[in-house]
C-alpha atoms as a PDB file:
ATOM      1  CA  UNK A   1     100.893 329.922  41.316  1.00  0.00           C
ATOM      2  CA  UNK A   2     104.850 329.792  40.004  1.00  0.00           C
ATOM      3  CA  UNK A   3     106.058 326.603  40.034  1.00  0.00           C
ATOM      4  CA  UNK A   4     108.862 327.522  41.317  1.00  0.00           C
ATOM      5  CA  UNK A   5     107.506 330.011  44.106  1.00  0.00           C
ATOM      6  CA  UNK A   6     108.257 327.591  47.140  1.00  0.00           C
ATOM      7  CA  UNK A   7     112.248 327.498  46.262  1.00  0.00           C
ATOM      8  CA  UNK A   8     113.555 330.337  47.787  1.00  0.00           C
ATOM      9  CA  UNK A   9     111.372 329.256  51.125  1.00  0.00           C
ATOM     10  CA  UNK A  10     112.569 325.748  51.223  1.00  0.00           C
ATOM     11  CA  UNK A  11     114.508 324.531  53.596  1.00  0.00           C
ATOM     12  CA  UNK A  12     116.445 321.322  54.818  1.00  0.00           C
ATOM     13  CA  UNK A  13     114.766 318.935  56.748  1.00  0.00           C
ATOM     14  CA  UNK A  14     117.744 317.881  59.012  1.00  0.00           C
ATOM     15  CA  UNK A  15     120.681 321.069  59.222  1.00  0.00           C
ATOM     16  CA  UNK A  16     123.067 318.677  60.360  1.00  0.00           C
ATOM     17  CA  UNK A  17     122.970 316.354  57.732  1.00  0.00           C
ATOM     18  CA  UNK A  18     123.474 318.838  55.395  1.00  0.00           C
ATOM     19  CA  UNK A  19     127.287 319.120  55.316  1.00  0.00           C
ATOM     20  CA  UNK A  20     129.024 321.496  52.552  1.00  0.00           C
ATOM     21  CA  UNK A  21     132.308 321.849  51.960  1.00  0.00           C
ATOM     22  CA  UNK A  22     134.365 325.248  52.941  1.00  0.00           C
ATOM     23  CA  UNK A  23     134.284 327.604  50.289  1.00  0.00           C
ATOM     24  CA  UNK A  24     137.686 327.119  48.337  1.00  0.00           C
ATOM     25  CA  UNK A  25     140.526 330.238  47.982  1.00  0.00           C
ATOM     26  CA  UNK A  26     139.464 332.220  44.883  1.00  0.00           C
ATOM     27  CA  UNK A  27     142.697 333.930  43.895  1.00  0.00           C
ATOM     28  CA  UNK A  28     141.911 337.739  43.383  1.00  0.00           C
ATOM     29  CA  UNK A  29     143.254 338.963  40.659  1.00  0.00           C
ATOM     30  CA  UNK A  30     143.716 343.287  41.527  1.00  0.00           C
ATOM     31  CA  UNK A  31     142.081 345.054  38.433  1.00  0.00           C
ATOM     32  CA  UNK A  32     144.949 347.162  36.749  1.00  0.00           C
ATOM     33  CA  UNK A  33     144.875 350.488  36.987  1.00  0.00           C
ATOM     34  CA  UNK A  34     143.945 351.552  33.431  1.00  0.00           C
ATOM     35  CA  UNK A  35     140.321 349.538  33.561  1.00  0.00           C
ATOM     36  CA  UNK A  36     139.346 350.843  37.308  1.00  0.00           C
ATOM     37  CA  UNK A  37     135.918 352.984  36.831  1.00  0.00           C
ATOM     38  CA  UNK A  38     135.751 352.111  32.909  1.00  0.00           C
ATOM     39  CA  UNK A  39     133.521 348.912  31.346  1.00  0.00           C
ATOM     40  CA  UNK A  40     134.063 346.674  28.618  1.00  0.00           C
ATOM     41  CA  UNK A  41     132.115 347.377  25.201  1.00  0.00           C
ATOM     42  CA  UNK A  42     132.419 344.742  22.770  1.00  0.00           C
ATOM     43  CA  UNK A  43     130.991 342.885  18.985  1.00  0.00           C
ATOM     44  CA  UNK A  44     131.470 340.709  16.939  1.00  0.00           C
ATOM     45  CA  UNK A  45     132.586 341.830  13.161  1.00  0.00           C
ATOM     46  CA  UNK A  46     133.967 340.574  10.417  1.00  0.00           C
ATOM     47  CA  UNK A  47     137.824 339.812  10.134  1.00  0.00           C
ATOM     48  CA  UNK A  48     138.194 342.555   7.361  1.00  0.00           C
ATOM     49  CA  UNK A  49     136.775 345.122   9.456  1.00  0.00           C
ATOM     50  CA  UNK A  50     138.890 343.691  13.005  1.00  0.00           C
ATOM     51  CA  UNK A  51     142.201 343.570  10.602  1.00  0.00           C
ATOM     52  CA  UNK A  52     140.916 346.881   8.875  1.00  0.00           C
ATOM     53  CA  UNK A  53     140.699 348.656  12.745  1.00  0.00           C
ATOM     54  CA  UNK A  54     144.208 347.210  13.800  1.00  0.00           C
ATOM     55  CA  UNK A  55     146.075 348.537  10.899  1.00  0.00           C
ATOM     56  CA  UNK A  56     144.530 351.911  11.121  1.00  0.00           C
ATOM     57  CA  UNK A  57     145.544 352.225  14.733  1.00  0.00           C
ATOM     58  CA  UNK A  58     149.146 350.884  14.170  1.00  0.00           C
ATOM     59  CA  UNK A  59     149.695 353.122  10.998  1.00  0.00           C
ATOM     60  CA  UNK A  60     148.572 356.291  13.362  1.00  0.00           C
ATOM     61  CA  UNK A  61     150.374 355.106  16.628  1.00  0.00           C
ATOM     62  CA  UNK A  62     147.171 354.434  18.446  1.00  0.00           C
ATOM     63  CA  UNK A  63     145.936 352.114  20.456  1.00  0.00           C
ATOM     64  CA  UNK A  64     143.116 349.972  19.395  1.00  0.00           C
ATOM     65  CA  UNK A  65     141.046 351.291  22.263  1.00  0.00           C
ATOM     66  CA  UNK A  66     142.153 354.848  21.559  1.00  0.00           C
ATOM     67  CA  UNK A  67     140.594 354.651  18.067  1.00  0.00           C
ATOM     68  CA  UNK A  68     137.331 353.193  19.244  1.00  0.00           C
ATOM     69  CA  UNK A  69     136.853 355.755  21.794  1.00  0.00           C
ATOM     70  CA  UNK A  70     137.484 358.540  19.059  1.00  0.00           C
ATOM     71  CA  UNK A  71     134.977 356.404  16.602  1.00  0.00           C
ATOM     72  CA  UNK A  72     132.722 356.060  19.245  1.00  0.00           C
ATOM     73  CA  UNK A  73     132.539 360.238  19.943  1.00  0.00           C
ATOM     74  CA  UNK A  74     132.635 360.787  16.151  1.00  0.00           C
ATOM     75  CA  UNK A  75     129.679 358.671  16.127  1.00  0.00           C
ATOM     76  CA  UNK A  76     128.077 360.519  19.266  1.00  0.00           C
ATOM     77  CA  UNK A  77     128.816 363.803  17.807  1.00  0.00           C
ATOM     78  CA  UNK A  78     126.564 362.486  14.681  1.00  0.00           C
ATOM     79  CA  UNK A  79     123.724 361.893  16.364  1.00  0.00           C
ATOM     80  CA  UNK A  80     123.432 364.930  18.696  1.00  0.00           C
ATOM     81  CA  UNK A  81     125.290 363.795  21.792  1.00  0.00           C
ATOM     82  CA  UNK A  82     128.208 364.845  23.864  1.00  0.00           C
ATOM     83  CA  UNK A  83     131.279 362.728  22.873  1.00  0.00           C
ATOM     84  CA  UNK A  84     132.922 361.007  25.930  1.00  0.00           C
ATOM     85  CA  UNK A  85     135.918 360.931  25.288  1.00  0.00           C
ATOM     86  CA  UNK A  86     138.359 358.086  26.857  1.00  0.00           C
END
């Protein structure tokens, strides 16, 4: 048997010596716009490359996201698969 099995099942002896303190304000932060219905994709790489991809996108007046989005269908499109797009 899990060691851990009788956890979720456990209960406090005494309920109303268990006190616990109100749930504090989280401040909700609306999601803008631009990121509703998308996800985040992201790596780690080398400073070269990161400096390489920001230059690239400045020099052609794109975003940073814009030309990931177009490497990632270029890559898609390599490999048999419907590009995306953003």
């Amino acid at each position: 048997m899990n060691r851990f099995a009788n956890l979720a099942d456990h209960q406090p002896k005494n309920d109303a010596a268990v006190q616990t303190a109100p749930a504090s304000p989280v401040a909700q932060i609306p999601t803008p716009p631009s990121r509703v219905g998308r996800k985040a994709i992201s790596g780690y790489f080398s400073p070269e490359l990161s400096l390489a991809l920001h230059t690239c996108a400045r020099r052609n007046g794109l975003s940073l996201q814009d030309l990931m989005a177009e490497a990632f269908d270029d890559v898609l499109r390599k490999y048999g698969e419907s590009p995306i797009g953003r």
